[in-house]
PDB file of N, CA and C in Angstrom:
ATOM      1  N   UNK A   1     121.374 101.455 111.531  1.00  0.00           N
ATOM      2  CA  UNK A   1     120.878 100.526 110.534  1.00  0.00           C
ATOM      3  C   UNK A   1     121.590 100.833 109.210  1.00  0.00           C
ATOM      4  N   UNK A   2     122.834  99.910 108.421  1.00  0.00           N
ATOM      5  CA  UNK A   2     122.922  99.901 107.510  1.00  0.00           C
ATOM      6  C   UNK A   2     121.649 100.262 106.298  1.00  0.00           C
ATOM      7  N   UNK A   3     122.636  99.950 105.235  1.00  0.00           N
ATOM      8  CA  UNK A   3     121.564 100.481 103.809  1.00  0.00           C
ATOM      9  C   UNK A   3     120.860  98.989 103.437  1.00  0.00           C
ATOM     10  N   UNK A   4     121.155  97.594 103.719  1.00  0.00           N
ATOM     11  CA  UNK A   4     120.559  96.555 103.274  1.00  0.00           C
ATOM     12  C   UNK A   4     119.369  96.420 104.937  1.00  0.00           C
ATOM     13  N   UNK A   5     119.784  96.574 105.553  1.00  0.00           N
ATOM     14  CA  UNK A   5     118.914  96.561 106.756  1.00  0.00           C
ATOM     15  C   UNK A   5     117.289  97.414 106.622  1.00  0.00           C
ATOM     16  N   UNK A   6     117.510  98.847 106.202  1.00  0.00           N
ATOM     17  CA  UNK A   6     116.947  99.466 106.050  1.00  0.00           C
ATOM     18  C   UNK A   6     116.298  99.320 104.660  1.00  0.00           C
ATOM     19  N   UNK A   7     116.745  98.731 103.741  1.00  0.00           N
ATOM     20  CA  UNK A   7     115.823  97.916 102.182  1.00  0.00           C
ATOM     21  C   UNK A   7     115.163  96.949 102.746  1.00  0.00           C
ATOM     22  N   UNK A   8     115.672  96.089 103.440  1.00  0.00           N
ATOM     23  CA  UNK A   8     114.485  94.626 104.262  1.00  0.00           C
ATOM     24  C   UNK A   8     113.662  95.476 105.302  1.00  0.00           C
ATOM     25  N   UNK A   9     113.964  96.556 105.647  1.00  0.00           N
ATOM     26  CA  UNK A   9     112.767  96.952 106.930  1.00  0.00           C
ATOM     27  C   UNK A   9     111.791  97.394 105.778  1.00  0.00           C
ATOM     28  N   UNK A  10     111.917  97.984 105.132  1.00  0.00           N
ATOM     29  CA  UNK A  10     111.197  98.601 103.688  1.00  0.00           C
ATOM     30  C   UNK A  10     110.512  98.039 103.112  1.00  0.00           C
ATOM     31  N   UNK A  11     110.898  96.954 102.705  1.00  0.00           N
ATOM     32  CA  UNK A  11     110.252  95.773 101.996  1.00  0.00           C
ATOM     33  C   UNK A  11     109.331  94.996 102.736  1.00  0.00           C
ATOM     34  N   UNK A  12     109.921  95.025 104.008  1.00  0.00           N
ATOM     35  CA  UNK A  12     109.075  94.251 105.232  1.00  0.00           C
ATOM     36  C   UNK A  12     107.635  95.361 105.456  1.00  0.00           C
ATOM     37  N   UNK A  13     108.228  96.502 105.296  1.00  0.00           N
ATOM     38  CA  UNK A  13     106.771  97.451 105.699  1.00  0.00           C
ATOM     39  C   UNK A  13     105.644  97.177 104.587  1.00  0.00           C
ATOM     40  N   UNK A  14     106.092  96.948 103.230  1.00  0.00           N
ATOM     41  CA  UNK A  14     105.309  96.723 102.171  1.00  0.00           C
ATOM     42  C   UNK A  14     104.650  95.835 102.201  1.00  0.00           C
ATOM     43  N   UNK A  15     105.031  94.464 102.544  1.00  0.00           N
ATOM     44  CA  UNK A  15     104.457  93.385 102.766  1.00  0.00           C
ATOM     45  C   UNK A  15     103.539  93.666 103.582  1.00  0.00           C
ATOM     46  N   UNK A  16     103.618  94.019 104.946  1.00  0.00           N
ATOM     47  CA  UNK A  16     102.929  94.044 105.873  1.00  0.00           C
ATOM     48  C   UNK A  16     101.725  95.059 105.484  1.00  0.00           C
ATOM     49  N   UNK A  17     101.895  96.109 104.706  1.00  0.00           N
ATOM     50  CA  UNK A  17     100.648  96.652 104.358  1.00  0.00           C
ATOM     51  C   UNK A  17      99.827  95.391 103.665  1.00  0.00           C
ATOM     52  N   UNK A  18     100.492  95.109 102.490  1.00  0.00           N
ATOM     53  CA  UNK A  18      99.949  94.229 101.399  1.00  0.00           C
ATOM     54  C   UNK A  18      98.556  93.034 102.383  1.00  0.00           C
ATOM     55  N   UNK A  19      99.428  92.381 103.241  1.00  0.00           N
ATOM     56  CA  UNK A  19      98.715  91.876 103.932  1.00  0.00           C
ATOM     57  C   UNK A  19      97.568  91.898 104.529  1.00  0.00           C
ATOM     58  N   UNK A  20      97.943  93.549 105.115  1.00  0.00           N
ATOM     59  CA  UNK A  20      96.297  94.143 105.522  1.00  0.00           C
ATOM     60  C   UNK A  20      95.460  94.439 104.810  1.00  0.00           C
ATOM     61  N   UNK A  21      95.985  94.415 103.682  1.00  0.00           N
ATOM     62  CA  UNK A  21      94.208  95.141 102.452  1.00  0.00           C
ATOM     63  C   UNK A  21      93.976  93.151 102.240  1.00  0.00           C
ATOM     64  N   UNK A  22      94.435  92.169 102.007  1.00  0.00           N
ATOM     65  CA  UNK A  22      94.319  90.921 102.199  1.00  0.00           C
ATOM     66  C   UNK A  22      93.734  90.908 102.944  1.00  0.00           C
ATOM     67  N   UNK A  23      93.724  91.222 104.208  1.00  0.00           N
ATOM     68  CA  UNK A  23      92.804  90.700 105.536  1.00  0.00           C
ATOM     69  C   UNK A  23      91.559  91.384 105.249  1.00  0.00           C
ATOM     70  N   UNK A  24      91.754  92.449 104.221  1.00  0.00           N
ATOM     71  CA  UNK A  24      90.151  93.328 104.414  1.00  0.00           C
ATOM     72  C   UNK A  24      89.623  92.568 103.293  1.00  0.00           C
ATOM     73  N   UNK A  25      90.265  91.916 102.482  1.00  0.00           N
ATOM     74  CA  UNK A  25      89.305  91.059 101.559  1.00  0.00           C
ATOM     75  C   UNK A  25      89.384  91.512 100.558  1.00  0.00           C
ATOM     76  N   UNK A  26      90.405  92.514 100.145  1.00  0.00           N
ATOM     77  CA  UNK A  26      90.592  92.934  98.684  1.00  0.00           C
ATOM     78  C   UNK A  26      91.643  91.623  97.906  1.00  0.00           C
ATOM     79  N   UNK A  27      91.176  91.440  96.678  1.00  0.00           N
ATOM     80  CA  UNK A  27      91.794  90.541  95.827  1.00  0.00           C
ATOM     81  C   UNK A  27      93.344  90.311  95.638  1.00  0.00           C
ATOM     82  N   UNK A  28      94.193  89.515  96.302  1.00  0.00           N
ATOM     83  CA  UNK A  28      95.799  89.915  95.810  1.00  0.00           C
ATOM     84  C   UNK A  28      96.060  90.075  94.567  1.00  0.00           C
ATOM     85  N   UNK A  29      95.366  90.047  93.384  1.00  0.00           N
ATOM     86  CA  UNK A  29      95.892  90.439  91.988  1.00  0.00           C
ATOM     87  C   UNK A  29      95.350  91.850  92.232  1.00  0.00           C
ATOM     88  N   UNK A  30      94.531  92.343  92.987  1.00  0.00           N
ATOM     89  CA  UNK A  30      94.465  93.786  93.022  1.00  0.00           C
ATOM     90  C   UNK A  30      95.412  94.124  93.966  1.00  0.00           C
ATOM     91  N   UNK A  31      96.038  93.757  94.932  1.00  0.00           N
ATOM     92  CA  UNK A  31      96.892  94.504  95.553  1.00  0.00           C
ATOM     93  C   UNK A  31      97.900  94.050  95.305  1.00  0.00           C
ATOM     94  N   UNK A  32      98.585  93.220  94.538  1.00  0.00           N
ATOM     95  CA  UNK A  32      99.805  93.175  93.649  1.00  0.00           C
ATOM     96  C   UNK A  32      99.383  94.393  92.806  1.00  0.00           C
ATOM     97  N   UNK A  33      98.459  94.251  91.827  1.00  0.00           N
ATOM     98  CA  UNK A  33      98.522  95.241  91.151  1.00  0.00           C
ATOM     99  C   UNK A  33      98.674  96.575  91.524  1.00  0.00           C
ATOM    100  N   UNK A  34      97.957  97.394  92.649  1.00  0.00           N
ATOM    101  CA  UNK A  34      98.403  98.397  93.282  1.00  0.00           C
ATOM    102  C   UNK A  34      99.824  98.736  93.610  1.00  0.00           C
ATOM    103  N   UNK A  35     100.413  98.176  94.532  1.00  0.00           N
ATOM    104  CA  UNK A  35     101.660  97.821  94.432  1.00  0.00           C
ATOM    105  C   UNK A  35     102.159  98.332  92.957  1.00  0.00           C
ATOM    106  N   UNK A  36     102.177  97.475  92.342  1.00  0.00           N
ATOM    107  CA  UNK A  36     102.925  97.408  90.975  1.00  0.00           C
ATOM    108  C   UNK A  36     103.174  99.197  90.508  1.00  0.00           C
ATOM    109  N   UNK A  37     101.739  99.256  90.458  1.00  0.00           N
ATOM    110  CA  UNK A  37     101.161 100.906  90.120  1.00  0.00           C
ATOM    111  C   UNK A  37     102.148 101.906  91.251  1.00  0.00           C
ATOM    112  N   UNK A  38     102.046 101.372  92.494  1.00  0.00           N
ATOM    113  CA  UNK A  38     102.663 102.898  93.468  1.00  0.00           C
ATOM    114  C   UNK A  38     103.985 102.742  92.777  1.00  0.00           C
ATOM    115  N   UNK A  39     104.749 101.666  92.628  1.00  0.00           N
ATOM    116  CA  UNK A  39     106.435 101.170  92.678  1.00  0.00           C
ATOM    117  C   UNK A  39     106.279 102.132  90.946  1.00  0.00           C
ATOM    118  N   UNK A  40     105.549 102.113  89.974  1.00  0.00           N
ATOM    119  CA  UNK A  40     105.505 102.780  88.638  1.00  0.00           C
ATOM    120  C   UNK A  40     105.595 104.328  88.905  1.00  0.00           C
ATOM    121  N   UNK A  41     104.409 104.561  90.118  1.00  0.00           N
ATOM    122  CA  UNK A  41     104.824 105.964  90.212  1.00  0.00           C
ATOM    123  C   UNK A  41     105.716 106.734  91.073  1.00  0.00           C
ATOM    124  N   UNK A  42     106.082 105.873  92.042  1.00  0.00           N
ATOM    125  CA  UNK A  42     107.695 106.169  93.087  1.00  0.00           C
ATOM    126  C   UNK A  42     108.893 106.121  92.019  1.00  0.00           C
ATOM    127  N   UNK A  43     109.177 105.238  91.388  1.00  0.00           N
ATOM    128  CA  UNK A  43     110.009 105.070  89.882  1.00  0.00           C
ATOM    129  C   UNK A  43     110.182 106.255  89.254  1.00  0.00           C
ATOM    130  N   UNK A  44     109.180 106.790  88.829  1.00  0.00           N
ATOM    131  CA  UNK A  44     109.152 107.887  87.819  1.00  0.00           C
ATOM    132  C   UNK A  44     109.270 109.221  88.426  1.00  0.00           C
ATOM    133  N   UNK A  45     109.070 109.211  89.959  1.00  0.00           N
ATOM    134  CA  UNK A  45     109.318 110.474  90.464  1.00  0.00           C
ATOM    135  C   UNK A  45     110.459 110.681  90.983  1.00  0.00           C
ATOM    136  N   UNK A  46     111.390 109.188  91.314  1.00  0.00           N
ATOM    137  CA  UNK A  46     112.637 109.224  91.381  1.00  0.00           C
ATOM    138  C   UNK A  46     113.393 109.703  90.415  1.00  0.00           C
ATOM    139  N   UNK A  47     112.932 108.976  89.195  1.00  0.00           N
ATOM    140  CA  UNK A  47     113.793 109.567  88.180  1.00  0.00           C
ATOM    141  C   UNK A  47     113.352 110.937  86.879  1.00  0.00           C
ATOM    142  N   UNK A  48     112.693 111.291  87.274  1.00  0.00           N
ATOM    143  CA  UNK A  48     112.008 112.148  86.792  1.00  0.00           C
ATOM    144  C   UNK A  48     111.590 113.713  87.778  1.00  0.00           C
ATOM    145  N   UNK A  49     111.544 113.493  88.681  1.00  0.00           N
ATOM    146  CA  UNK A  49     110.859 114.445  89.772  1.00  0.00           C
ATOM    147  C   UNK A  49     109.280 114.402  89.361  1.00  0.00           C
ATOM    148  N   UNK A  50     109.037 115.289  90.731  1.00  0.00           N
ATOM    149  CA  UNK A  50     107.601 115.048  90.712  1.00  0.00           C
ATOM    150  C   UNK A  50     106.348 115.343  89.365  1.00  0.00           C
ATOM    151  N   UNK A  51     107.229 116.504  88.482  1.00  0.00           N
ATOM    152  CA  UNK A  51     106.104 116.766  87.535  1.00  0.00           C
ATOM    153  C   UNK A  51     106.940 115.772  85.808  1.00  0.00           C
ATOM    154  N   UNK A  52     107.995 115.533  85.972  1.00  0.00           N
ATOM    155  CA  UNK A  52     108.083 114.644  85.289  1.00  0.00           C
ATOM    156  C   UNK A  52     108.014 113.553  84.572  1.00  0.00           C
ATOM    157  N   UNK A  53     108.159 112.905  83.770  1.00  0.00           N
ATOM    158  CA  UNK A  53     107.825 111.824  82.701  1.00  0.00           C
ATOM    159  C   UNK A  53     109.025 110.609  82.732  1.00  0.00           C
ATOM    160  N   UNK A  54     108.824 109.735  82.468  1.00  0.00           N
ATOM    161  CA  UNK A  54     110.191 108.778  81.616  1.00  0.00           C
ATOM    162  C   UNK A  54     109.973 108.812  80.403  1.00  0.00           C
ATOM    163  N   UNK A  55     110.749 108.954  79.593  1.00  0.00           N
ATOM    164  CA  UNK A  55     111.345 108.737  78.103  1.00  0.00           C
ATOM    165  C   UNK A  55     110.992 106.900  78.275  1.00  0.00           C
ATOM    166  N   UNK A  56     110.922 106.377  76.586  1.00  0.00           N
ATOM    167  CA  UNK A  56     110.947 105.074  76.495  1.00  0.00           C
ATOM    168  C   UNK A  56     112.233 104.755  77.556  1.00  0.00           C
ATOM    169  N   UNK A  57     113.341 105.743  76.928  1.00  0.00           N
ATOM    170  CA  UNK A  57     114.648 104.492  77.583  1.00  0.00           C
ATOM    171  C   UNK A  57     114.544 104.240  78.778  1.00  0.00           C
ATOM    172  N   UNK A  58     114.132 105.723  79.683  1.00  0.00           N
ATOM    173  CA  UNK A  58     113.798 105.332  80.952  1.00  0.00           C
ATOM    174  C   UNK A  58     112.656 104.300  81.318  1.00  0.00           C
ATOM    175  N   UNK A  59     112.047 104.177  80.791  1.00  0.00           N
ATOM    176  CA  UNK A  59     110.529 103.240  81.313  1.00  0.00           C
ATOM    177  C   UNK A  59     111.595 101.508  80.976  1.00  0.00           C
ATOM    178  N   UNK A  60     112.558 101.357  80.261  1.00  0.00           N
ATOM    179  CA  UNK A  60     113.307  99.995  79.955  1.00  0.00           C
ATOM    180  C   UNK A  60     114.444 100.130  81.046  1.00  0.00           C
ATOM    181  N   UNK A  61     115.204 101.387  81.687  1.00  0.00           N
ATOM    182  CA  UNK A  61     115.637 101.276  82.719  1.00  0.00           C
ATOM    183  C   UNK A  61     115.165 100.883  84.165  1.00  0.00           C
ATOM    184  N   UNK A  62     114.044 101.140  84.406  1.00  0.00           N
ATOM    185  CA  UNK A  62     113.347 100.730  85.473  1.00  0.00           C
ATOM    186  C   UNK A  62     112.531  99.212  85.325  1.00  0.00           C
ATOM    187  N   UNK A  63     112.431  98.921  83.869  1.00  0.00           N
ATOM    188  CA  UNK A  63     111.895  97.771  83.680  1.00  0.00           C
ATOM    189  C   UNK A  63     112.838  96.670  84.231  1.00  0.00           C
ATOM    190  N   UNK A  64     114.186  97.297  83.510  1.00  0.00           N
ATOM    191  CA  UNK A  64     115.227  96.326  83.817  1.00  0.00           C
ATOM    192  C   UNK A  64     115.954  96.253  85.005  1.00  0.00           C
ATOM    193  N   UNK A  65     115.579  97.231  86.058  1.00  0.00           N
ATOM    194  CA  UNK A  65     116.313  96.983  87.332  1.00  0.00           C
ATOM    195  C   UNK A  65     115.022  95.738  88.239  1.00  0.00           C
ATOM    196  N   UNK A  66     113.696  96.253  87.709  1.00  0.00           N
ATOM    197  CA  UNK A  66     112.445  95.229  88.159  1.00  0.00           C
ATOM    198  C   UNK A  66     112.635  93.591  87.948  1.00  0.00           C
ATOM    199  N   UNK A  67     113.158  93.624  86.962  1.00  0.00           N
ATOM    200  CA  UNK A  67     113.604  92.525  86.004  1.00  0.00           C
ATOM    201  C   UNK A  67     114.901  91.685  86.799  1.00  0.00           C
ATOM    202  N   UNK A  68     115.680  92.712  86.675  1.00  0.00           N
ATOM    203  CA  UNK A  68     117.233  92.418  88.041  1.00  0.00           C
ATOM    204  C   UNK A  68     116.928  91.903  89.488  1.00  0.00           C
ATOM    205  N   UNK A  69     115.533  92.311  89.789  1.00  0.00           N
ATOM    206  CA  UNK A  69     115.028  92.182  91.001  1.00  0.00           C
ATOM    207  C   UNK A  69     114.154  91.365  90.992  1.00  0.00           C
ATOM    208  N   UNK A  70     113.794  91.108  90.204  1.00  0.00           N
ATOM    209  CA  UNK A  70     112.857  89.954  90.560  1.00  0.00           C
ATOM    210  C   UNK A  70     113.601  88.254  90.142  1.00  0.00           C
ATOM    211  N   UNK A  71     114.455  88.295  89.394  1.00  0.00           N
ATOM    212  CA  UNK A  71     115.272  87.410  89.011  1.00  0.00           C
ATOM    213  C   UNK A  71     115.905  86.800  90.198  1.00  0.00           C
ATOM    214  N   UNK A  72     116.165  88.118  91.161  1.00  0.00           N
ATOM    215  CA  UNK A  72     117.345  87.681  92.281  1.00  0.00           C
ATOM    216  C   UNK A  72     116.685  87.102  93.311  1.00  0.00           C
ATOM    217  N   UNK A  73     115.116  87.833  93.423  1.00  0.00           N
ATOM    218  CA  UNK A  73     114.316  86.855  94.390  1.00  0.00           C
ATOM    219  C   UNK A  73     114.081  85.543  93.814  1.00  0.00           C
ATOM    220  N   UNK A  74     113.743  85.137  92.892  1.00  0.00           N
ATOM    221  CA  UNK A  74     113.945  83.787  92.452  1.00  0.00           C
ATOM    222  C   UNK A  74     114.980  83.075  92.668  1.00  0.00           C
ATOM    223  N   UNK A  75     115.834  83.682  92.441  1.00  0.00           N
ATOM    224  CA  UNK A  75     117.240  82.637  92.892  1.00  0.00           C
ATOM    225  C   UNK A  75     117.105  82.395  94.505  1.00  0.00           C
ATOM    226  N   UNK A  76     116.940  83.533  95.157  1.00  0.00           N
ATOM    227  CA  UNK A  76     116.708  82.950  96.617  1.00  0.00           C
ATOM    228  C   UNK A  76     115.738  82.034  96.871  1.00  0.00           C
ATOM    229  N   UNK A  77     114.507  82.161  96.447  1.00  0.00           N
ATOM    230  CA  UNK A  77     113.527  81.348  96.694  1.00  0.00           C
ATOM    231  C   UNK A  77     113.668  79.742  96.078  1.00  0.00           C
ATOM    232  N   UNK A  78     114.281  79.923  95.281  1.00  0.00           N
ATOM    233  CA  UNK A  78     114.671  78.112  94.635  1.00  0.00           C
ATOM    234  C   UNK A  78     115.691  77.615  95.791  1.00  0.00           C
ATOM    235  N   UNK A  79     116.757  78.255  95.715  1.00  0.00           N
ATOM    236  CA  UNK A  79     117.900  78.037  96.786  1.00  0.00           C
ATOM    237  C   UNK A  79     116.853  77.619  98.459  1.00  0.00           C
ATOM    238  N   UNK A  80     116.090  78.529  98.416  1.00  0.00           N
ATOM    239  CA  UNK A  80     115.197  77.878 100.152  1.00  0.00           C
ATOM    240  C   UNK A  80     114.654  76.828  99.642  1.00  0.00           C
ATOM    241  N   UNK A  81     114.086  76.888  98.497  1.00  0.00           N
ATOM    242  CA  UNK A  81     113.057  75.391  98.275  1.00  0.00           C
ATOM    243  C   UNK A  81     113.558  74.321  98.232  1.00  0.00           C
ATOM    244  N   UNK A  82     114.936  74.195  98.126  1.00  0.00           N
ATOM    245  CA  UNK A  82     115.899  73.050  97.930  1.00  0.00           C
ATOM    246  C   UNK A  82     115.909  72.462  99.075  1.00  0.00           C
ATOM    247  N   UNK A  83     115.660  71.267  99.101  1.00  0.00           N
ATOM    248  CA  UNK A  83     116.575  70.481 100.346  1.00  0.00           C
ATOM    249  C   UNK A  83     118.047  70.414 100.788  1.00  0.00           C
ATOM    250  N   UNK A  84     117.874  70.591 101.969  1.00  0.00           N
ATOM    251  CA  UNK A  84     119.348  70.219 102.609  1.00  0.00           C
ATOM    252  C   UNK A  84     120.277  69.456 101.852  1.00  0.00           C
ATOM    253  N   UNK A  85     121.453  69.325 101.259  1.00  0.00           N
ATOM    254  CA  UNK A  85     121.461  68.077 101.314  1.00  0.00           C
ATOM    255  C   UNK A  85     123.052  67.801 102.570  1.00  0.00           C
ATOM    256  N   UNK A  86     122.710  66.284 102.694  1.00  0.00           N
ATOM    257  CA  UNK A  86     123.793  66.109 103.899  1.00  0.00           C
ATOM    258  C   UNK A  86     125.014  65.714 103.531  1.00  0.00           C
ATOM    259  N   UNK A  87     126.145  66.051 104.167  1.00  0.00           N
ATOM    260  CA  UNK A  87     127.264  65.752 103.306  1.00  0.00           C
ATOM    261  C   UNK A  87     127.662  64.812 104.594  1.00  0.00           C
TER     262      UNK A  87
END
């Protein structure tokens, strides 16, 4: 498994949790929000290690790769929402 293979199996595992606290009836603005929270503290232990902090600049580096990333799912998702068109 390549490195983009293994980011979509990843992403796919996330979802699929997400889903199940959904099925148990917890609120999706709470489990977005959770989410949000683990990805804040996986972030900071990446770049920080485990007993570490981010500096402002760091907390705008991770803002801005979130930012990079969420931009790019938008572009995909408009691009699917589009119709065909036929040439």
């Amino acid at each position: 498994m390549n490195d983009s293979e293994k980011h979509m199996y990843c992403t796919n595992k996330f979802i699929e949790l997400a889903n199940q606290l959904k099925e148990e009836e917890i609120d999706i603005n709470l489990v977005n929000g959770a989410l949000m929270t683990a990805s804040s503290i996986y972030a900071t232990y990446v770049a920080a290690g485990n007993s570490g902090a981010l500096e402002p600049s760091g907390v705008e580096k991770v803002v801005g790769i979130y930012r990079k990333t969420l931009e790019h799912h938008q572009k995909i998702k408009k691009t699917q929402a589009q119709p065909a068109t036929e040439s």
